[in-house]
C-alpha atoms as a PDB file:
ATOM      1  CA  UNK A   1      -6.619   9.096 -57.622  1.00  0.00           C
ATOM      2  CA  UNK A   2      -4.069   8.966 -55.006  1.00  0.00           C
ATOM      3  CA  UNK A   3      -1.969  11.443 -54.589  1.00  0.00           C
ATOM      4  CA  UNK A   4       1.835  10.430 -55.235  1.00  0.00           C
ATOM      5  CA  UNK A   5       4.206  10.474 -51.950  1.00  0.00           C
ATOM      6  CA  UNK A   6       7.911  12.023 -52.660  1.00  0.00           C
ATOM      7  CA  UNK A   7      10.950  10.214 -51.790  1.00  0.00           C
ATOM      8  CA  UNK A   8      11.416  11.521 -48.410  1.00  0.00           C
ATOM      9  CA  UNK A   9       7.807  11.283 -47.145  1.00  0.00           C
ATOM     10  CA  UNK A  10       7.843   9.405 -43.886  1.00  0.00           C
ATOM     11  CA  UNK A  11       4.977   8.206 -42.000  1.00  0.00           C
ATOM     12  CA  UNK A  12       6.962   8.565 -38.790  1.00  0.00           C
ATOM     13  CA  UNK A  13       5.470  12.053 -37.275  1.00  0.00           C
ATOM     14  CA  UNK A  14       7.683  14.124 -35.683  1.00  0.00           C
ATOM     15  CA  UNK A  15       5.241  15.944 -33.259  1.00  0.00           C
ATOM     16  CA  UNK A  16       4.678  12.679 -31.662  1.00  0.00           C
ATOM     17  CA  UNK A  17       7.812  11.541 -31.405  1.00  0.00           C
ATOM     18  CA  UNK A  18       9.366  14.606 -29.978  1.00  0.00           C
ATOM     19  CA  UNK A  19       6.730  14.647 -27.685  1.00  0.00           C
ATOM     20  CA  UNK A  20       6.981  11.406 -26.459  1.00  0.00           C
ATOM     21  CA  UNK A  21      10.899  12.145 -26.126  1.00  0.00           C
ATOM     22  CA  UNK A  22      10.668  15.162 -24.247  1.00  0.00           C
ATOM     23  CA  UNK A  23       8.130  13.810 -21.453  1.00  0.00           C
ATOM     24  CA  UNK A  24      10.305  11.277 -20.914  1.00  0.00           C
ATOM     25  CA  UNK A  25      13.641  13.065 -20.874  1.00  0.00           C
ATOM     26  CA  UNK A  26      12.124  15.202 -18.122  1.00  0.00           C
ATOM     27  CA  UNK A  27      11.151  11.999 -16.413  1.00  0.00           C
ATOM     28  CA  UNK A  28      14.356  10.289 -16.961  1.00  0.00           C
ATOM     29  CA  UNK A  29      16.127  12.892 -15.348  1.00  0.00           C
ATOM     30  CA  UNK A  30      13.989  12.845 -12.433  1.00  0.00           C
ATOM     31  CA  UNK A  31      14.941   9.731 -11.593  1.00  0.00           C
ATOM     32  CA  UNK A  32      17.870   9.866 -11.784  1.00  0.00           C
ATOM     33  CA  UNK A  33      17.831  12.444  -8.782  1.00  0.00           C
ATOM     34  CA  UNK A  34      15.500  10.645  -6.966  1.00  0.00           C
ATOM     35  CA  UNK A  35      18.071   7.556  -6.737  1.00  0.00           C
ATOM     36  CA  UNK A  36      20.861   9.699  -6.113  1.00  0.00           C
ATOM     37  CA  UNK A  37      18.677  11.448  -3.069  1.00  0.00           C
ATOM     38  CA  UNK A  38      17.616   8.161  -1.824  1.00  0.00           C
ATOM     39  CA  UNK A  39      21.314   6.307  -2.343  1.00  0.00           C
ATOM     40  CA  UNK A  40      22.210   9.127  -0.270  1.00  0.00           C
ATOM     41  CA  UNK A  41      19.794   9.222   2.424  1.00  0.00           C
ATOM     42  CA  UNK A  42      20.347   5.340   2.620  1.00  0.00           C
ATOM     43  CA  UNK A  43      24.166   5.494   2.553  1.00  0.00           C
ATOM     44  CA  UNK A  44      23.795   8.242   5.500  1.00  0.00           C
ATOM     45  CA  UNK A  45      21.508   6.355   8.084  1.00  0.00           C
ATOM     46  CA  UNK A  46      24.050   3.141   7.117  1.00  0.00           C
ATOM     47  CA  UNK A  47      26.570   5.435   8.081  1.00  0.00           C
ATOM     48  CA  UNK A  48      24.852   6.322  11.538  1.00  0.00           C
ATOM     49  CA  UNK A  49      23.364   3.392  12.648  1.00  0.00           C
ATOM     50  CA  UNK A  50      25.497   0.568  11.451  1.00  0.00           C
ATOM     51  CA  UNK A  51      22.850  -1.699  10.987  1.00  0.00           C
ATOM     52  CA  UNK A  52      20.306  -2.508   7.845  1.00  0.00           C
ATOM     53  CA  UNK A  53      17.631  -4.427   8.563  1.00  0.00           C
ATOM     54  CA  UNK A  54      15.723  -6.170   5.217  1.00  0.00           C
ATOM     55  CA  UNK A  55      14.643  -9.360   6.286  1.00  0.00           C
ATOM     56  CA  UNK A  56      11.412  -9.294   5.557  1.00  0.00           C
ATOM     57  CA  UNK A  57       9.071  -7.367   2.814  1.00  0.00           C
ATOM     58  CA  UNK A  58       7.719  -4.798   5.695  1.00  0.00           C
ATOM     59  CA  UNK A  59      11.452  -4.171   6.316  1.00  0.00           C
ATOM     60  CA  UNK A  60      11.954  -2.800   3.071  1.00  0.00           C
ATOM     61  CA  UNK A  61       8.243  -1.144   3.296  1.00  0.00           C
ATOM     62  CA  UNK A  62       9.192   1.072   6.104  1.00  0.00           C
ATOM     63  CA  UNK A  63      12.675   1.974   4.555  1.00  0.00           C
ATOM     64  CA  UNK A  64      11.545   5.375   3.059  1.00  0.00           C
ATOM     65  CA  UNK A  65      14.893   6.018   1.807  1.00  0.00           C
ATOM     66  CA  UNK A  66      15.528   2.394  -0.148  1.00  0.00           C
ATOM     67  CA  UNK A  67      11.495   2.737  -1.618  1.00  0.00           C
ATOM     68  CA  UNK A  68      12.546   6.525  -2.865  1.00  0.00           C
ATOM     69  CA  UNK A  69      15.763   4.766  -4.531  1.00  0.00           C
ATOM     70  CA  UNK A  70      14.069   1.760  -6.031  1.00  0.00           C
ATOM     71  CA  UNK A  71      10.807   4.209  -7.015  1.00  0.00           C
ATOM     72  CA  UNK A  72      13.614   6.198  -8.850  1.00  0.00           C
ATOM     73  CA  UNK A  73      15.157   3.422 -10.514  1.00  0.00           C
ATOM     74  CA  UNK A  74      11.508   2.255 -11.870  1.00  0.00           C
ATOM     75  CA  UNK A  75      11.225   5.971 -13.382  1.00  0.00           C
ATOM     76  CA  UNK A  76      14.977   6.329 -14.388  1.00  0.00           C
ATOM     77  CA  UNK A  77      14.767   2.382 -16.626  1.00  0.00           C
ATOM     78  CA  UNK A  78      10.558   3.164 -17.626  1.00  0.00           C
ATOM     79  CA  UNK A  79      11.361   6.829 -19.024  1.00  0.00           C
ATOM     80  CA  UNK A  80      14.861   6.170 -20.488  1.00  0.00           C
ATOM     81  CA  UNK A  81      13.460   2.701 -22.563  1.00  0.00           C
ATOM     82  CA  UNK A  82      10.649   5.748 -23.652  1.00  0.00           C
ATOM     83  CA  UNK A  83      13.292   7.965 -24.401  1.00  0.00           C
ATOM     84  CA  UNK A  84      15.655   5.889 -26.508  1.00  0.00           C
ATOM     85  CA  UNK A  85      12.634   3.862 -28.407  1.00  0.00           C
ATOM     86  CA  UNK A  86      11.532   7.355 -29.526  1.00  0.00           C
ATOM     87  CA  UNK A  87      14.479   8.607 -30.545  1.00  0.00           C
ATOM     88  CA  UNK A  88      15.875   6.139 -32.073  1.00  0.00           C
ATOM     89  CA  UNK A  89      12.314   4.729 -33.157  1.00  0.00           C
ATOM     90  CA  UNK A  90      13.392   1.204 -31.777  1.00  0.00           C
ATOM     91  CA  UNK A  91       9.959  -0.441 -31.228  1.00  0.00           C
ATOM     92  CA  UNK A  92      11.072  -2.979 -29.122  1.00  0.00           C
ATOM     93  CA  UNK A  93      11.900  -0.280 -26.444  1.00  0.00           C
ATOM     94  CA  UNK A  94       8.620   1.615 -27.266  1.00  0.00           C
ATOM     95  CA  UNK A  95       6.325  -1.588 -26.779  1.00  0.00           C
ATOM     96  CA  UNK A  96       8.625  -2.256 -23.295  1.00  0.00           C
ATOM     97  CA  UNK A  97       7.467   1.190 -22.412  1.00  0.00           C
ATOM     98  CA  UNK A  98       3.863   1.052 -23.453  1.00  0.00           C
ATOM     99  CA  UNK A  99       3.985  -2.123 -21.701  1.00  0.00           C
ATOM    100  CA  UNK A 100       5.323  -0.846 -18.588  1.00  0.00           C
ATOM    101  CA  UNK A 101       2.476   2.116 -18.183  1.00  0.00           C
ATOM    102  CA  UNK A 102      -0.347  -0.283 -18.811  1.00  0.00           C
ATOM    103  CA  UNK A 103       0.661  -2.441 -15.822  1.00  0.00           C
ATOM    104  CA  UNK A 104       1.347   0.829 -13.975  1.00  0.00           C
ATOM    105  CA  UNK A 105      -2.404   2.098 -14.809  1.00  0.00           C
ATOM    106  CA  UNK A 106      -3.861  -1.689 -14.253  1.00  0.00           C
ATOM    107  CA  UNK A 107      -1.963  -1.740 -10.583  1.00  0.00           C
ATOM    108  CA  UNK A 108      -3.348   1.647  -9.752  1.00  0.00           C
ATOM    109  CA  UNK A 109      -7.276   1.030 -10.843  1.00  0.00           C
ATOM    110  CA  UNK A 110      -6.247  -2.320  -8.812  1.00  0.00           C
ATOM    111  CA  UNK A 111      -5.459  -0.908  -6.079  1.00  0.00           C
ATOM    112  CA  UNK A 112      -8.271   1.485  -6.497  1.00  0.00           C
ATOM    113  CA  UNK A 113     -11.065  -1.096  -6.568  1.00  0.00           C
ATOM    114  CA  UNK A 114      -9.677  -2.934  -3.701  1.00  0.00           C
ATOM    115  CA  UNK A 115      -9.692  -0.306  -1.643  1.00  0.00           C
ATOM    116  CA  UNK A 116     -13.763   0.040  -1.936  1.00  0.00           C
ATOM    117  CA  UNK A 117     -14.705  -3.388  -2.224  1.00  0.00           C
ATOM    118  CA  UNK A 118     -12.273  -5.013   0.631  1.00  0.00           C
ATOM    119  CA  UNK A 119     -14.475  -5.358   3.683  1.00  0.00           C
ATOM    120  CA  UNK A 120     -13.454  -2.893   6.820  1.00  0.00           C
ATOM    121  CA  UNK A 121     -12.905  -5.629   8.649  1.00  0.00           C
ATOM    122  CA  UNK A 122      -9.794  -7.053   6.276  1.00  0.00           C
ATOM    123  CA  UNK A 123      -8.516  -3.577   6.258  1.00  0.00           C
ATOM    124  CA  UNK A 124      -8.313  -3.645   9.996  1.00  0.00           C
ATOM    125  CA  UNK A 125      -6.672  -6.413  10.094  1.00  0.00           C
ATOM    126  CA  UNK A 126      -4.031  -4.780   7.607  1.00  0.00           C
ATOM    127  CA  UNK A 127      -3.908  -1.490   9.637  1.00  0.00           C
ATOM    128  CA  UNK A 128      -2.995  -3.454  12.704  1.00  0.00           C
ATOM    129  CA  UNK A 129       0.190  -6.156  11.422  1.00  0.00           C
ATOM    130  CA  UNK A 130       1.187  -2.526   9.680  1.00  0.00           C
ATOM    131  CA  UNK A 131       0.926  -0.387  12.688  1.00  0.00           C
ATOM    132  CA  UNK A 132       2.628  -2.910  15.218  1.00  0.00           C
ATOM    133  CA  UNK A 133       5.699  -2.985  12.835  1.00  0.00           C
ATOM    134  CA  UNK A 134       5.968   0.893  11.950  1.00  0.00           C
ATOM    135  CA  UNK A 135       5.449   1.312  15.969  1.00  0.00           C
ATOM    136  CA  UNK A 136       8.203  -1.065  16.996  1.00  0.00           C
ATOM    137  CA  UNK A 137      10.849   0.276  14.379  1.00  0.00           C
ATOM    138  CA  UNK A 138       9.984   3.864  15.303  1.00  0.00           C
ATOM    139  CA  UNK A 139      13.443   4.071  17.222  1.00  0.00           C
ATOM    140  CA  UNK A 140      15.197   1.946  14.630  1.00  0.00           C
ATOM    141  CA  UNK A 141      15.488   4.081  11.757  1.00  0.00           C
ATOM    142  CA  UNK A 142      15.406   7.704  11.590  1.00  0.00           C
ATOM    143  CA  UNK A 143      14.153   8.423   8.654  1.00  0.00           C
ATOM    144  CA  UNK A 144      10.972   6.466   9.404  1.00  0.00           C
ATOM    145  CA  UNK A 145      10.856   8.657  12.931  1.00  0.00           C
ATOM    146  CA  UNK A 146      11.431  11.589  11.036  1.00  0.00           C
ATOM    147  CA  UNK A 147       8.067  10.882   8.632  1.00  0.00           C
ATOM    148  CA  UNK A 148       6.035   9.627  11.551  1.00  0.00           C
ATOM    149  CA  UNK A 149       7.076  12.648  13.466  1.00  0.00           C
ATOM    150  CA  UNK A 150       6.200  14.870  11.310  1.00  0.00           C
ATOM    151  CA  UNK A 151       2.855  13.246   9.926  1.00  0.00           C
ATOM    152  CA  UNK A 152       1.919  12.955  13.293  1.00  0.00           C
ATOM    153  CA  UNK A 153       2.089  16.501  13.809  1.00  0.00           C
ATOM    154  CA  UNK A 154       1.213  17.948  10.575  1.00  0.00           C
ATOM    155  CA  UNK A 155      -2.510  15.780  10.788  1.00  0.00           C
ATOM    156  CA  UNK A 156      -2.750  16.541  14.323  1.00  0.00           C
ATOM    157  CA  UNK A 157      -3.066  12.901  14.966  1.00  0.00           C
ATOM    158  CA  UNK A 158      -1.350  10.224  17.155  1.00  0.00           C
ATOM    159  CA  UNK A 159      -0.561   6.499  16.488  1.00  0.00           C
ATOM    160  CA  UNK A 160      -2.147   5.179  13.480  1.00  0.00           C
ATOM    161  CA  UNK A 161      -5.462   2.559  14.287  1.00  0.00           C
ATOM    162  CA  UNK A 162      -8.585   3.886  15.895  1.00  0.00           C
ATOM    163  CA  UNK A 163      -6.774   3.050  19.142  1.00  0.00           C
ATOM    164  CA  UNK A 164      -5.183   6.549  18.770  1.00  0.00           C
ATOM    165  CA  UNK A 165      -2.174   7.321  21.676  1.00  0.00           C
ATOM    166  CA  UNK A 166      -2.644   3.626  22.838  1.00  0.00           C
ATOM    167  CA  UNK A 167      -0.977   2.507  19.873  1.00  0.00           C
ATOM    168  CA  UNK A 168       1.818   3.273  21.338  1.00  0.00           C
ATOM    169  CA  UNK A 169       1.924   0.505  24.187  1.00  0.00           C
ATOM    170  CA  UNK A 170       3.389  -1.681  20.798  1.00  0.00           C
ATOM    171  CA  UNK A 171       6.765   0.392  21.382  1.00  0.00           C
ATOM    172  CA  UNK A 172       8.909  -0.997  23.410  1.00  0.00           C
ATOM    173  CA  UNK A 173      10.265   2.665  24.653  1.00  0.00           C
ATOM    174  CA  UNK A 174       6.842   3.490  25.323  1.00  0.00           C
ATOM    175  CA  UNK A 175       5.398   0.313  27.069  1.00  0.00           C
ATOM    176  CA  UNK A 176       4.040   0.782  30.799  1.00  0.00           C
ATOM    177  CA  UNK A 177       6.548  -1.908  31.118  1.00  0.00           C
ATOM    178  CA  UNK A 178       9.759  -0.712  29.732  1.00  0.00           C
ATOM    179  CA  UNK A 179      12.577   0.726  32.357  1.00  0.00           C
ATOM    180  CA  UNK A 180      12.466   3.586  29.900  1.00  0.00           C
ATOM    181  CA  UNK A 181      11.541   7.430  31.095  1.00  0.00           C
ATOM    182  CA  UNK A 182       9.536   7.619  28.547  1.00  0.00           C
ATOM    183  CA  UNK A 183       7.197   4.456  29.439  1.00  0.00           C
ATOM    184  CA  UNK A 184       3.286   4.883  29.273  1.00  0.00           C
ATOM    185  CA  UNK A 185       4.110   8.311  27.109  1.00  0.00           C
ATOM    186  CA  UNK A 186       3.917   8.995  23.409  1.00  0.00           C
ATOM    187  CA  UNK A 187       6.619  10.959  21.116  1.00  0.00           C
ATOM    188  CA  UNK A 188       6.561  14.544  21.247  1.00  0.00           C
ATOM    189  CA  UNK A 189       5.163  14.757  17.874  1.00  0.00           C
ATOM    190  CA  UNK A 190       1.730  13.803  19.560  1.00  0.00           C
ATOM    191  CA  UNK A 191       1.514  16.995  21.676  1.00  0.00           C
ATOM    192  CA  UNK A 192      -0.887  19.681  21.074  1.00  0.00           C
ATOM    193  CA  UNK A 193       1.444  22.403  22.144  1.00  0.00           C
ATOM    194  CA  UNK A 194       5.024  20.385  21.978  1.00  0.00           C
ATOM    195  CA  UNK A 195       6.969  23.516  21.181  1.00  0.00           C
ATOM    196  CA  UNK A 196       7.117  26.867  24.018  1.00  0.00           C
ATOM    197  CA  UNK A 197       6.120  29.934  22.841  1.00  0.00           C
ATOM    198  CA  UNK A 198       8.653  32.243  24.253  1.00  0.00           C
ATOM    199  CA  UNK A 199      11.616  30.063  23.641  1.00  0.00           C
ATOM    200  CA  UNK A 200      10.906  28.337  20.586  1.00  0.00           C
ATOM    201  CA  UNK A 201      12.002  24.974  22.093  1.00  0.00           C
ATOM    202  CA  UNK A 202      10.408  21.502  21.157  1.00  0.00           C
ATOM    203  CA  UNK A 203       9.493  20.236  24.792  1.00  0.00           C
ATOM    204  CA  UNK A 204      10.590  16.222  24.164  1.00  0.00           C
ATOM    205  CA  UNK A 205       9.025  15.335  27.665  1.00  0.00           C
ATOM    206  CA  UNK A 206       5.587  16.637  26.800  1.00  0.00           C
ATOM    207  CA  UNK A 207       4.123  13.308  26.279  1.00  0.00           C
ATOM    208  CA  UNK A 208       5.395  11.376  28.882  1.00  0.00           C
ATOM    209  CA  UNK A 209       3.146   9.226  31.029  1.00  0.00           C
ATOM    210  CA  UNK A 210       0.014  10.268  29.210  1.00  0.00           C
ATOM    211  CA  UNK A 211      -0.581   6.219  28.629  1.00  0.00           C
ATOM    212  CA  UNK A 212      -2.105   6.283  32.072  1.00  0.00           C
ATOM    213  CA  UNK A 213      -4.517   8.935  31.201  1.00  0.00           C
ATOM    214  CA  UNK A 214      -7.945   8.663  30.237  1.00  0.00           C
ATOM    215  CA  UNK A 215      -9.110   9.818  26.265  1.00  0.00           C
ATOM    216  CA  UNK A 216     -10.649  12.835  27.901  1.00  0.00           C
ATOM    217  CA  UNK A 217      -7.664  13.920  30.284  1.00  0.00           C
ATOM    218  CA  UNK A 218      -5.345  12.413  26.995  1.00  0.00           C
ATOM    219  CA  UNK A 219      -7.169  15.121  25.059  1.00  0.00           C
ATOM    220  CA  UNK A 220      -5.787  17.696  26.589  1.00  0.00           C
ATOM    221  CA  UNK A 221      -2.430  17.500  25.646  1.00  0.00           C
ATOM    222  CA  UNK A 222      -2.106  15.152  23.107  1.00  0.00           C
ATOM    223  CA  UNK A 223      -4.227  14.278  19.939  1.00  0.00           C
ATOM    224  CA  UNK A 224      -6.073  11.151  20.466  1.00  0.00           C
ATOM    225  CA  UNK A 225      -6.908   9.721  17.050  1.00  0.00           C
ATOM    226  CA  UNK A 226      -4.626   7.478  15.037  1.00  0.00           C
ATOM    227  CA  UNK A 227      -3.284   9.142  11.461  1.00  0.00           C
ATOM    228  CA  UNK A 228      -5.447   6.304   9.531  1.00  0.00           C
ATOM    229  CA  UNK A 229      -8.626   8.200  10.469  1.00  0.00           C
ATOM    230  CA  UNK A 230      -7.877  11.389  10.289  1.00  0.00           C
ATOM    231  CA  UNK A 231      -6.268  10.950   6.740  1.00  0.00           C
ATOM    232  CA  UNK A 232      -9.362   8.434   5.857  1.00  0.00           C
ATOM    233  CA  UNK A 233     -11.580  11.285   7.438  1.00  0.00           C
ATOM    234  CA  UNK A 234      -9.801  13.765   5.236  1.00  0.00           C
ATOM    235  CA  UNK A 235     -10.068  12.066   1.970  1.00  0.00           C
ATOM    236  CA  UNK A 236     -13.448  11.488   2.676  1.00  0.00           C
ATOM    237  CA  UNK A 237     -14.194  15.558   2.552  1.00  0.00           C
ATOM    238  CA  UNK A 238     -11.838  15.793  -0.365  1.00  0.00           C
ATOM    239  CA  UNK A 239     -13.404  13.174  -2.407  1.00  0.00           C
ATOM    240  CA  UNK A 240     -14.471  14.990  -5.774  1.00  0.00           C
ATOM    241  CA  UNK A 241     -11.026  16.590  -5.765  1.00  0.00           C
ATOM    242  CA  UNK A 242      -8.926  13.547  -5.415  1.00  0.00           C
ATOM    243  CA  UNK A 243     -11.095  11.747  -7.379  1.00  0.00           C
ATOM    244  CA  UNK A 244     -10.452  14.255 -10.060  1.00  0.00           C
ATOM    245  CA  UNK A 245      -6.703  14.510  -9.705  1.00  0.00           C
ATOM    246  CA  UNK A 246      -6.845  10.690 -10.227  1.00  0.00           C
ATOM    247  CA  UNK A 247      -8.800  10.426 -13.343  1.00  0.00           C
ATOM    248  CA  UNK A 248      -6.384  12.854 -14.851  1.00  0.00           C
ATOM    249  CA  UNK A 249      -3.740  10.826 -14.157  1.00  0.00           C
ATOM    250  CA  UNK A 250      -5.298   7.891 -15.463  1.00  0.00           C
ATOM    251  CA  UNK A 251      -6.367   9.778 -18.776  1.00  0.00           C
ATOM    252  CA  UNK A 252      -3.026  11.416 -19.095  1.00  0.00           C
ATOM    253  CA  UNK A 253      -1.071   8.007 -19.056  1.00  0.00           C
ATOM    254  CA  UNK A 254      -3.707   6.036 -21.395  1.00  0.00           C
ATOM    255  CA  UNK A 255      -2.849   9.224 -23.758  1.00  0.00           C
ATOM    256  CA  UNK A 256       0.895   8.432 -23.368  1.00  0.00           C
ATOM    257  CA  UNK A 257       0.274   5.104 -23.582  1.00  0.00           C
ATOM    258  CA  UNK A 258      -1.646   6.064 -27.059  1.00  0.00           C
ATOM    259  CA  UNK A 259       1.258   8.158 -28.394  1.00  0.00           C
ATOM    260  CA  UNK A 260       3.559   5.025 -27.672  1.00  0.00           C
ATOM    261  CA  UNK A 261       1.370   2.653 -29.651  1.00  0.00           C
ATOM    262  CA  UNK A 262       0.815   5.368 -31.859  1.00  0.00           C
ATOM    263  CA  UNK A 263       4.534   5.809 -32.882  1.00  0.00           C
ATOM    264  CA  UNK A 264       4.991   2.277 -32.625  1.00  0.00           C
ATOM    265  CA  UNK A 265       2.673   1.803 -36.084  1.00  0.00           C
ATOM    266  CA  UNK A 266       3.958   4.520 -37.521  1.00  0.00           C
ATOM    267  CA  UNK A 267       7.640   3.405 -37.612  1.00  0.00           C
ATOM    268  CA  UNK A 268       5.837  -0.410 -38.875  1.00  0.00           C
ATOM    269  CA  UNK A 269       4.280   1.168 -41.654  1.00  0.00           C
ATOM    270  CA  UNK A 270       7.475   3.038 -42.543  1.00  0.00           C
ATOM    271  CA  UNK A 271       9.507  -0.548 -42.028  1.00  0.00           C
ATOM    272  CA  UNK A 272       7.249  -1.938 -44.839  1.00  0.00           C
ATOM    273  CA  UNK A 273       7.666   0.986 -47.111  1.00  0.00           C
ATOM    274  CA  UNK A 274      11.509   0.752 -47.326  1.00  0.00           C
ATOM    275  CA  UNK A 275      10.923  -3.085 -47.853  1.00  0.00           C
ATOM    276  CA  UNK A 276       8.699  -2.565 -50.449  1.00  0.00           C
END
């Protein structure tokens, strides 16, 4: 014998939706401060340099501040549809939302997979087409010499390939070539010891002419190896703990992914009890 439901019994749980309205509240304003940090960033270096250069998709690859604008504005439309749907328990939002984390989790196991199976060799070929375009614009937009600056000496590495310093020949600033002072050097962001102890002062000139050099005089006073390696190198070491870190952010989005579809049957079922 079943027992009887009262006139405001709802199948709709509130714990769930609530849930799935605060996470993405939080989230939804998130992004909305990441676009307003990256509109800003972007409006600034417009500002300075006069010049925005999008021609191609590597263009817009290497402009840090339009990806942390159009990253926000993925997070910002995702999380508010997830917001809203919840709320309002609009299912056409929720399955938009559902929808958008599943292709989220499939692009990320994606990306994953290719990263193992992908022979070194096609990878190589990647790394270099990248690494002659982030090399060339290095002067062309500061906030891309900012990050390489400060990658560079945060990972103690130089360049990016396993041609280390060398890489940057590709520059034309740096090119045994160029008119420049700084030909046949490398940025000071390469330099073991760039800034002076007693003064405090970033020496700028420290990596001048060290082009010419040989790896083992190179070593000396710059690092040698490019970023890739050293960050590949890294990872390697770090394995079970990224590895980790990424499974729980795979589980934790197939469980929002769960509440969504979860919600989304509950407000069904309680559809087809008001029509009946």
């Amino acid at each position: 014998m079943h027992r009887r439901r009262g006139p405001n019994f709802t199948y709709v749980s509130g714990f769930v939706k609530y849930m799935i309205f605060v996470l993405n509240f939080v989230f939804w304003l998130l992004g909305g401060l990441t676009i307003a940090v990256g509109m800003y960033a972007f409006i600034e270096k417009w500002q300075a340099t006069g010049l925005i250069k999008l021609d191609t998709i590597y263009d817009l690859m290497l402009n840090i501040s339009l990806l942390i604008a159009m990253l926000g504005g993925v997070v910002f439309i995702v999380s508010f549809a997830g917001c809203v749907g919840a709320l309002r328990e609009n299912t056409c939002l929720l399955k938009f939302y559902s929808l958008c984390l599943l292709i989220l989790f499939l692009v990320e196991m994606g990306g994953a997979v290719c990263g193992f199976v992908f022979p070194r060799s096609l990878h190589g070929i990647v790394e270099l087409s990248f690494t002659e375009r982030v090399v060339h614009a290095y002067r062309d937009d500061p906030d891309l010499q900012n990050f390489i600056d400060f990658a560079q000496s945060d990972f103690h590495c130089c360049g990016l390939t396993s041609d280390g310093y060398m890489d940057w020949s590709k520059n034309e600033y740096f090119n045994c070539t160029s008119p420049s002072v700084e030909r046949c050097g490398v940025p000071f962001s390469c330099c073991i010891n760039a800034t002076d102890i007693s003064s405090g002062l970033v020496n700028i000139m420290c990596g001048y002419g060290v082009q010419s050099y040989p790896v083992a005089e190179a070593s000396k006073r710059v690092w040698t190896s490019g970023c890739i390696e050293i960050v590949r190198s890294w990872a390697e070491c770090n394995l079970y703990t990224i590895a980790s870190v990424a499974l729980a952010v795979a589980l934790s989005q197939l469980f929002v992914i769960y509440l969504a579809k979860t919600l989304e049957g509950q407000i069904e079922l309680q559809k087809a009890r008001w029509q009946t």
